[in-house]
PDB file of N, CA and C in Angstrom:
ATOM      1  N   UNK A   1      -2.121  20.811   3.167  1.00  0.00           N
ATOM      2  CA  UNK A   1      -1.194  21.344   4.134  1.00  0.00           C
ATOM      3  C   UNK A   1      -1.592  20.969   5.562  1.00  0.00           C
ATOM      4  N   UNK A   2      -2.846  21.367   5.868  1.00  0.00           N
ATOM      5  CA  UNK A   2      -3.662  20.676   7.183  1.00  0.00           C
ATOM      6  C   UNK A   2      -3.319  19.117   7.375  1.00  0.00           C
ATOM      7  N   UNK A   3      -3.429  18.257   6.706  1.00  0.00           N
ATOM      8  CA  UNK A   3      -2.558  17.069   6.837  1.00  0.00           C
ATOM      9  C   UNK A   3      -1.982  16.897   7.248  1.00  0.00           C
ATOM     10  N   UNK A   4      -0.325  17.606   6.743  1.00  0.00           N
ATOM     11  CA  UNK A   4       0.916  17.311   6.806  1.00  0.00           C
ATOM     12  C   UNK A   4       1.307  17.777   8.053  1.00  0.00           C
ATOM     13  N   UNK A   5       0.769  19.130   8.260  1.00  0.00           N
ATOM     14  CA  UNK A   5       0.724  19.242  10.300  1.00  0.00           C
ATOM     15  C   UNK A   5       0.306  18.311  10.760  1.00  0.00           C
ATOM     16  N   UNK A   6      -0.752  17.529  10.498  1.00  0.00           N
ATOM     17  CA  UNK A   6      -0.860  16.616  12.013  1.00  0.00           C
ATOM     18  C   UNK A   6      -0.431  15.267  11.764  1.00  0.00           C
ATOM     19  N   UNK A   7       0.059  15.065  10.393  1.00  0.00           N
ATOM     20  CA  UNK A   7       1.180  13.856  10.315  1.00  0.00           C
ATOM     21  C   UNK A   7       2.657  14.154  11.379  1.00  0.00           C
ATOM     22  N   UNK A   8       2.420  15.318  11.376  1.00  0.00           N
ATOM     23  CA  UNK A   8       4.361  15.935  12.068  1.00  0.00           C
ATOM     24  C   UNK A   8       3.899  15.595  13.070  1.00  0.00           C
ATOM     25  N   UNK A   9       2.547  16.243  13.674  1.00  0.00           N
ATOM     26  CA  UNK A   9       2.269  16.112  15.456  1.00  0.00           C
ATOM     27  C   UNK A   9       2.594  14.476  15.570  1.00  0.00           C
ATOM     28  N   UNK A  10       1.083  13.368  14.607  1.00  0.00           N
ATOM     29  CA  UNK A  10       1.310  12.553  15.287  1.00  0.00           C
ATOM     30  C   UNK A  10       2.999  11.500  15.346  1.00  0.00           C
ATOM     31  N   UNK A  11       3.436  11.897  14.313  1.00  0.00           N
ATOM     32  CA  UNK A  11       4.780  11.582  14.623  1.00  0.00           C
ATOM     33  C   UNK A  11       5.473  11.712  15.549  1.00  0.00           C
ATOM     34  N   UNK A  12       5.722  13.163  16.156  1.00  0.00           N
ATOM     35  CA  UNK A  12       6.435  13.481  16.751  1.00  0.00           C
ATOM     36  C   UNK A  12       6.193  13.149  18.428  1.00  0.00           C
ATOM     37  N   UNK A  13       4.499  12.557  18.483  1.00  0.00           N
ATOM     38  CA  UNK A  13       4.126  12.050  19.408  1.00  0.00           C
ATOM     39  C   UNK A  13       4.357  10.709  19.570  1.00  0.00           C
ATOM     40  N   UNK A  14       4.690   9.778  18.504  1.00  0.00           N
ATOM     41  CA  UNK A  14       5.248   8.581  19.085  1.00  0.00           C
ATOM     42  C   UNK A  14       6.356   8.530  19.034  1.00  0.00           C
ATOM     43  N   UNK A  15       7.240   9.702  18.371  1.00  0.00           N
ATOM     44  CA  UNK A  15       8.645   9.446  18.535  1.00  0.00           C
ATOM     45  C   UNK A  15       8.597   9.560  20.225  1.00  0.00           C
ATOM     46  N   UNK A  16       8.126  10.464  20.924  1.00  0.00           N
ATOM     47  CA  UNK A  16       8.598  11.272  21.853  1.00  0.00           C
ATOM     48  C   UNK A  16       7.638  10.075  23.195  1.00  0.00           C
ATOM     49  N   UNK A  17       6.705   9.412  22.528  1.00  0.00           N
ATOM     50  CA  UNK A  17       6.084   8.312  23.900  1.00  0.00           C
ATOM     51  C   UNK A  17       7.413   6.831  22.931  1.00  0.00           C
ATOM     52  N   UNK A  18       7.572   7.103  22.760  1.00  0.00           N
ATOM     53  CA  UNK A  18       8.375   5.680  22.479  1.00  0.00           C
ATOM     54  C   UNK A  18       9.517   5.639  23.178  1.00  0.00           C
ATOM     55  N   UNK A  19       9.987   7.308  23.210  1.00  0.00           N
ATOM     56  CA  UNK A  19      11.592   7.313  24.326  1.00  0.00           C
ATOM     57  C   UNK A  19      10.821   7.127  25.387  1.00  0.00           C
ATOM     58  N   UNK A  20      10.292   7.596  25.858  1.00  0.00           N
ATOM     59  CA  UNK A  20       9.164   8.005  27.105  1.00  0.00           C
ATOM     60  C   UNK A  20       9.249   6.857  27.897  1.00  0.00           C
ATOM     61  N   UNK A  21       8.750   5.587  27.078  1.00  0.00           N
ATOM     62  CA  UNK A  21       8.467   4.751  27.824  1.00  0.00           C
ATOM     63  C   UNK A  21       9.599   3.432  27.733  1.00  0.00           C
ATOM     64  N   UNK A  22      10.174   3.569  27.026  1.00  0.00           N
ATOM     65  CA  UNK A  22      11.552   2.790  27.146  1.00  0.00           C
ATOM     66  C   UNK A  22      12.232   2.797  28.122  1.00  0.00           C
ATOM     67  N   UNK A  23      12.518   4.641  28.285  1.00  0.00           N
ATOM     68  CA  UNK A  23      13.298   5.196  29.579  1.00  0.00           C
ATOM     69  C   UNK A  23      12.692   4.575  30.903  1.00  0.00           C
ATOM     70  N   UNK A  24      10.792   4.392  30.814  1.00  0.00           N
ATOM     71  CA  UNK A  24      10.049   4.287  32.084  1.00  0.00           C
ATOM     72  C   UNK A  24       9.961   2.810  32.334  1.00  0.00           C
ATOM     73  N   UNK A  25      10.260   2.036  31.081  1.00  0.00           N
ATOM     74  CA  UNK A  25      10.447   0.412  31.176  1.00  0.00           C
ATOM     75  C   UNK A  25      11.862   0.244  32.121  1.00  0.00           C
ATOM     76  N   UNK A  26      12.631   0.853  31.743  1.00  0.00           N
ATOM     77  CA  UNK A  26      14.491   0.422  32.249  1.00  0.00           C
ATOM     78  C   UNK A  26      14.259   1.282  33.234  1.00  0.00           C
ATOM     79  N   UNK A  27      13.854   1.789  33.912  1.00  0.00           N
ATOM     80  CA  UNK A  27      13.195   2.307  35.623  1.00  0.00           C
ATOM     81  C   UNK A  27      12.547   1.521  36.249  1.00  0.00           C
ATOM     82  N   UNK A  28      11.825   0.354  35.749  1.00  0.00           N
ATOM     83  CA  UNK A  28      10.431  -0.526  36.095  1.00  0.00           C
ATOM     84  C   UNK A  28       9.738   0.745  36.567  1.00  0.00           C
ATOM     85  N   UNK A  29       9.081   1.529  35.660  1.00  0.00           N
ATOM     86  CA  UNK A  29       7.953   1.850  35.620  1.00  0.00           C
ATOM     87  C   UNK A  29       6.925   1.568  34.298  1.00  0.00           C
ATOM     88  N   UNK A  30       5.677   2.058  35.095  1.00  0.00           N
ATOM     89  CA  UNK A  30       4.763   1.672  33.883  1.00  0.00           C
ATOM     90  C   UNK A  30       5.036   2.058  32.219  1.00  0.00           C
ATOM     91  N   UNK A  31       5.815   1.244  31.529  1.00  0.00           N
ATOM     92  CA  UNK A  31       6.039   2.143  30.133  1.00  0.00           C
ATOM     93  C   UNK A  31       4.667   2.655  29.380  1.00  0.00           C
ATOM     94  N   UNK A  32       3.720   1.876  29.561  1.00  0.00           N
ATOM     95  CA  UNK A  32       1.849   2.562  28.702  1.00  0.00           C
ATOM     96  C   UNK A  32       1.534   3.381  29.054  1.00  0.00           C
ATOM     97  N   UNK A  33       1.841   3.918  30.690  1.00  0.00           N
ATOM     98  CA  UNK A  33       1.254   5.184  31.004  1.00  0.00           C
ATOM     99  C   UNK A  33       2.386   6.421  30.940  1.00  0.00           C
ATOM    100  N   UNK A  34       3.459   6.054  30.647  1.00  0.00           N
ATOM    101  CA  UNK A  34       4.804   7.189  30.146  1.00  0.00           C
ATOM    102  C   UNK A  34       4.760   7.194  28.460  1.00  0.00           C
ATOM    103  N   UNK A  35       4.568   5.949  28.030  1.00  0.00           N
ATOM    104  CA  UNK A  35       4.012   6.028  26.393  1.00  0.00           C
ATOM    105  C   UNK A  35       3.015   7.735  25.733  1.00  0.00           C
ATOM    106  N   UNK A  36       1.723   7.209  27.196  1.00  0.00           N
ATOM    107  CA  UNK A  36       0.794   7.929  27.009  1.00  0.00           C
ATOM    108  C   UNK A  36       1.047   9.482  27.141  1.00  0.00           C
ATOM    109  N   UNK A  37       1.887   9.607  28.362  1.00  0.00           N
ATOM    110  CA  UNK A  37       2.661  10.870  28.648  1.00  0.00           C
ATOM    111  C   UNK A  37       3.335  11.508  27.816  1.00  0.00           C
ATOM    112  N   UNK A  38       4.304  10.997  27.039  1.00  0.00           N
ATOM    113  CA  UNK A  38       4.920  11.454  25.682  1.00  0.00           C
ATOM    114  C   UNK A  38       4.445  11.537  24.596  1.00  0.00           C
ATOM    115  N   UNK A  39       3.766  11.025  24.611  1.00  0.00           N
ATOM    116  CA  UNK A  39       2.683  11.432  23.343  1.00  0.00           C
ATOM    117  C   UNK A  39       2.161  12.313  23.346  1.00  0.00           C
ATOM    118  N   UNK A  40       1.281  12.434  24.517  1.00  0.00           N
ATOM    119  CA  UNK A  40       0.887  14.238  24.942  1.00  0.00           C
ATOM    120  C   UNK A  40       1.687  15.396  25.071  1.00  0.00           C
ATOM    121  N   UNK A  41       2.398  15.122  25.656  1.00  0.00           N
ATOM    122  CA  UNK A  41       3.311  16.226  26.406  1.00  0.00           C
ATOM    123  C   UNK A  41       4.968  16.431  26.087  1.00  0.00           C
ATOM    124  N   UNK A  42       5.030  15.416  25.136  1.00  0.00           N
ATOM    125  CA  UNK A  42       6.728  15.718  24.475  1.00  0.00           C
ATOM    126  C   UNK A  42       7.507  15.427  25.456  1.00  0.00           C
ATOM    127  N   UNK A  43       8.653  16.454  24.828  1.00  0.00           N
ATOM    128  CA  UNK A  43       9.838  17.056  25.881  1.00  0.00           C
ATOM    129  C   UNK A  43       9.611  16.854  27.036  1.00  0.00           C
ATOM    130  N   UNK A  44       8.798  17.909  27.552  1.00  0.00           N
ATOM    131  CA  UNK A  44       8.238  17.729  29.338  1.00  0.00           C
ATOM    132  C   UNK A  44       8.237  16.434  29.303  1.00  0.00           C
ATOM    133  N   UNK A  45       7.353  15.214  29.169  1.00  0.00           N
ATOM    134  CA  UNK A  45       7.175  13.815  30.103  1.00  0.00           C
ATOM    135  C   UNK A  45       8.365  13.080  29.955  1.00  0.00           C
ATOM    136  N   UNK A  46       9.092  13.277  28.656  1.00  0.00           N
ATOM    137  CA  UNK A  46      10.734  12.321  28.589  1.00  0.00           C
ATOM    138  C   UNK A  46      12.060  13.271  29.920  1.00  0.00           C
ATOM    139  N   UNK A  47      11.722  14.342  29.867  1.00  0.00           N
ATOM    140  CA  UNK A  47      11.993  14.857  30.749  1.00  0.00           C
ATOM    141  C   UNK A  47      11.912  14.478  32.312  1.00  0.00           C
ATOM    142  N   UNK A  48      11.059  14.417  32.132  1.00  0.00           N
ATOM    143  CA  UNK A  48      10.251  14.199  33.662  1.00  0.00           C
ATOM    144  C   UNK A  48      10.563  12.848  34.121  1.00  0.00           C
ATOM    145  N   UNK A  49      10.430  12.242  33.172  1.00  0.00           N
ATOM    146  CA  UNK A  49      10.990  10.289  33.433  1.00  0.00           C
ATOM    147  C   UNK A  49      12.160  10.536  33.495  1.00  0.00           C
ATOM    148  N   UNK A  50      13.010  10.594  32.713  1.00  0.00           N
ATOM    149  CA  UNK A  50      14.560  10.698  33.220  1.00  0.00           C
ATOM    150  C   UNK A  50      14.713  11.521  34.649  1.00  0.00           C
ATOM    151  N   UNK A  51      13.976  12.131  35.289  1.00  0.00           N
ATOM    152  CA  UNK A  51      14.639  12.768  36.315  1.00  0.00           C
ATOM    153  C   UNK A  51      14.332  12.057  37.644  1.00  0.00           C
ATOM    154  N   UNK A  52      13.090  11.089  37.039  1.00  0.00           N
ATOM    155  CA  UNK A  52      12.555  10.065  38.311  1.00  0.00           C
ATOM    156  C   UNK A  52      13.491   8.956  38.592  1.00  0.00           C
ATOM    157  N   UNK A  53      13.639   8.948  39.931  1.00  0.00           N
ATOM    158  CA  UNK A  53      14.523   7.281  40.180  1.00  0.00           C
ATOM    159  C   UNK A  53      13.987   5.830  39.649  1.00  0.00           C
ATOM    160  N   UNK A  54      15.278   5.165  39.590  1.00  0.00           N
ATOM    161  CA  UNK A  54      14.718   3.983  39.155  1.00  0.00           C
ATOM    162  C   UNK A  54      13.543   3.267  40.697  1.00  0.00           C
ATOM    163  N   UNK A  55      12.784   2.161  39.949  1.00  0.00           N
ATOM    164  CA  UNK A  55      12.044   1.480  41.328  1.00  0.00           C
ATOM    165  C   UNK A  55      12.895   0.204  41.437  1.00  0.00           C
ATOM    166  N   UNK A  56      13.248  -0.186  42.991  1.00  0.00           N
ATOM    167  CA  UNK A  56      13.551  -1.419  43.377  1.00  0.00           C
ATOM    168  C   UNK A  56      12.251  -2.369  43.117  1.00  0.00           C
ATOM    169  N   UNK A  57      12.640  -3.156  42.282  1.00  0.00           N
ATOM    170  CA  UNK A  57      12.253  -4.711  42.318  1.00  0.00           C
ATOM    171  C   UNK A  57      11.940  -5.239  43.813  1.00  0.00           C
ATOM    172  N   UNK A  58      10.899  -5.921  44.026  1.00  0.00           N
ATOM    173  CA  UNK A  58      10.681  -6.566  45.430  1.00  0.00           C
ATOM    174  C   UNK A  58      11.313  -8.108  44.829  1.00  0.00           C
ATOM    175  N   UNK A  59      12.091  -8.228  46.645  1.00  0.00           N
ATOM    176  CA  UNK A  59      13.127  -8.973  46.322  1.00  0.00           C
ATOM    177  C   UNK A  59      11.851 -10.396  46.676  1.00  0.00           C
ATOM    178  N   UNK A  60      12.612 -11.649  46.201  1.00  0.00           N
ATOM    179  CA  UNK A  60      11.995 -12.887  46.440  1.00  0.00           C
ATOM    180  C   UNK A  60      11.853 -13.200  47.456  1.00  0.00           C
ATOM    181  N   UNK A  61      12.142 -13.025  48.363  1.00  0.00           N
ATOM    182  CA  UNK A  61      12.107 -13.211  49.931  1.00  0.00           C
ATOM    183  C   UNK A  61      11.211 -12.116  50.392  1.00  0.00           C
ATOM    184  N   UNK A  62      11.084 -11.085  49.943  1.00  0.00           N
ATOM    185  CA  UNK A  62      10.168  -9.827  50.620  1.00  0.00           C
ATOM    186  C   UNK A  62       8.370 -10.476  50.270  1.00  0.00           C
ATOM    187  N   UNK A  63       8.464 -11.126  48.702  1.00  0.00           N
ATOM    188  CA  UNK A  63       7.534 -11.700  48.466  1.00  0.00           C
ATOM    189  C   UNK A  63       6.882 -12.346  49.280  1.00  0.00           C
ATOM    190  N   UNK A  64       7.508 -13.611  49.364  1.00  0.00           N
ATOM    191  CA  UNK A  64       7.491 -14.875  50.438  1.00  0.00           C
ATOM    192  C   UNK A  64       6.898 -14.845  51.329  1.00  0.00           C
ATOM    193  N   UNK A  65       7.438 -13.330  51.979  1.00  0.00           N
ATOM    194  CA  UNK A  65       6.943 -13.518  53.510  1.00  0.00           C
ATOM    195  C   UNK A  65       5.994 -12.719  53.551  1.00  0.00           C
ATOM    196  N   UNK A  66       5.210 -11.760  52.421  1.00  0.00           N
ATOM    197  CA  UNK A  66       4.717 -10.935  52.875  1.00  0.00           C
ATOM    198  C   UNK A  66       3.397 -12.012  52.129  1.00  0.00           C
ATOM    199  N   UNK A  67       3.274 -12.864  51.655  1.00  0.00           N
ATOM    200  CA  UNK A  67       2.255 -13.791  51.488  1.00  0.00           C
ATOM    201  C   UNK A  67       1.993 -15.036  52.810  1.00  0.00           C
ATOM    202  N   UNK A  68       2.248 -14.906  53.470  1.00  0.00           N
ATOM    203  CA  UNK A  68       2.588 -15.490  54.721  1.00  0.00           C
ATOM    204  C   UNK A  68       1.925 -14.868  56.205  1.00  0.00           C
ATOM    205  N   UNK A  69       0.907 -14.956  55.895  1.00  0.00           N
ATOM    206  CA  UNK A  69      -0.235 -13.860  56.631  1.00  0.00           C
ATOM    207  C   UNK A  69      -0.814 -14.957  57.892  1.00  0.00           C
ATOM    208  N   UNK A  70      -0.712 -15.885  57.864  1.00  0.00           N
ATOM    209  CA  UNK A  70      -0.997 -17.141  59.203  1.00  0.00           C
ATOM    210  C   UNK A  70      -0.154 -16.708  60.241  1.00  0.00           C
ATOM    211  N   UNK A  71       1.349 -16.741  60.131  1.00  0.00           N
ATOM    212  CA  UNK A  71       2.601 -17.145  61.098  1.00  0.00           C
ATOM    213  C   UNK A  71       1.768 -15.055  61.478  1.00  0.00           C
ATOM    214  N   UNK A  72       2.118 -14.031  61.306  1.00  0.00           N
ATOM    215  CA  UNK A  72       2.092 -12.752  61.431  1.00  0.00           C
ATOM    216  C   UNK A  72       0.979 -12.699  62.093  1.00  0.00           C
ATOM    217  N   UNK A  73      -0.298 -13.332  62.010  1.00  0.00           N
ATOM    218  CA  UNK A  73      -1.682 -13.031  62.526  1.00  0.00           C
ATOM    219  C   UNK A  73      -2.045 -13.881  63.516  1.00  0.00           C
ATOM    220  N   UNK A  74      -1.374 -14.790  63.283  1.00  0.00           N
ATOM    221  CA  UNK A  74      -1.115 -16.128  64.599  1.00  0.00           C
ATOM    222  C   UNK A  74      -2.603 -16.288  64.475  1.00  0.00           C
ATOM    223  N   UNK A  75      -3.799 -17.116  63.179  1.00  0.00           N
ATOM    224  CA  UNK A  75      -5.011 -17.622  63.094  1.00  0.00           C
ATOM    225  C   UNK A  75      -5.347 -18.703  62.841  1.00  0.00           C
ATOM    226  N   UNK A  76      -6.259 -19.285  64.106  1.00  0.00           N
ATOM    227  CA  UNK A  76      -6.537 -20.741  63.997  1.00  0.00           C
ATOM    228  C   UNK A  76      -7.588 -20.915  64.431  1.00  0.00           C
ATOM    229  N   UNK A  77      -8.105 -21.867  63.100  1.00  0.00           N
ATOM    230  CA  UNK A  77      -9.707 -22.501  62.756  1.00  0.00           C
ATOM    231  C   UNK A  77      -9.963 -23.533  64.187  1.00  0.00           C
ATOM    232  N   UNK A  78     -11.267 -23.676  64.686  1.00  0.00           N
ATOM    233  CA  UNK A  78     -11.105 -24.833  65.245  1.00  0.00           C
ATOM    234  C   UNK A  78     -12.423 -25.540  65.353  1.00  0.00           C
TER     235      UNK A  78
END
């Protein structure tokens, strides 16, 4: 009988990190550490991800320039 309880838990812990982090993938957030969250914490962390906003993507141009540390610092070898 002791078994079959913690077959349910661990089930019910990857059912519940598998939404977890799907939801936290299609947000661009970290899905391994919302995985990890639902696994622990159920309800609450699938919860909790759905209520967080999605993250903006840094756009290709925000990239660009923010690697571009010469022109901004105006530095020259001589």
């Amino acid at each position: 009988m002791e078994g079959l309880i913690w077959s349910v838990i661990m089930i019910q812990g990857v059912i519940f990190g598998s939404f977890s982090a799907f939801v936290a993938y299609e947000k661009s957030r970290h899905f391994g550490l919302w995985f990890l969250n639902g696994f622990l914490f159920s309800l609450v962390a699938l919860i909790a991800i759905c209520g967080l906003p999605r993250i903006k993507p840094l756009s290709q141009d925000t990239v660009n320039n923010s690697n571009d540390t010469s022109e901004k610092l105006d530095i020259s070898f001589k």
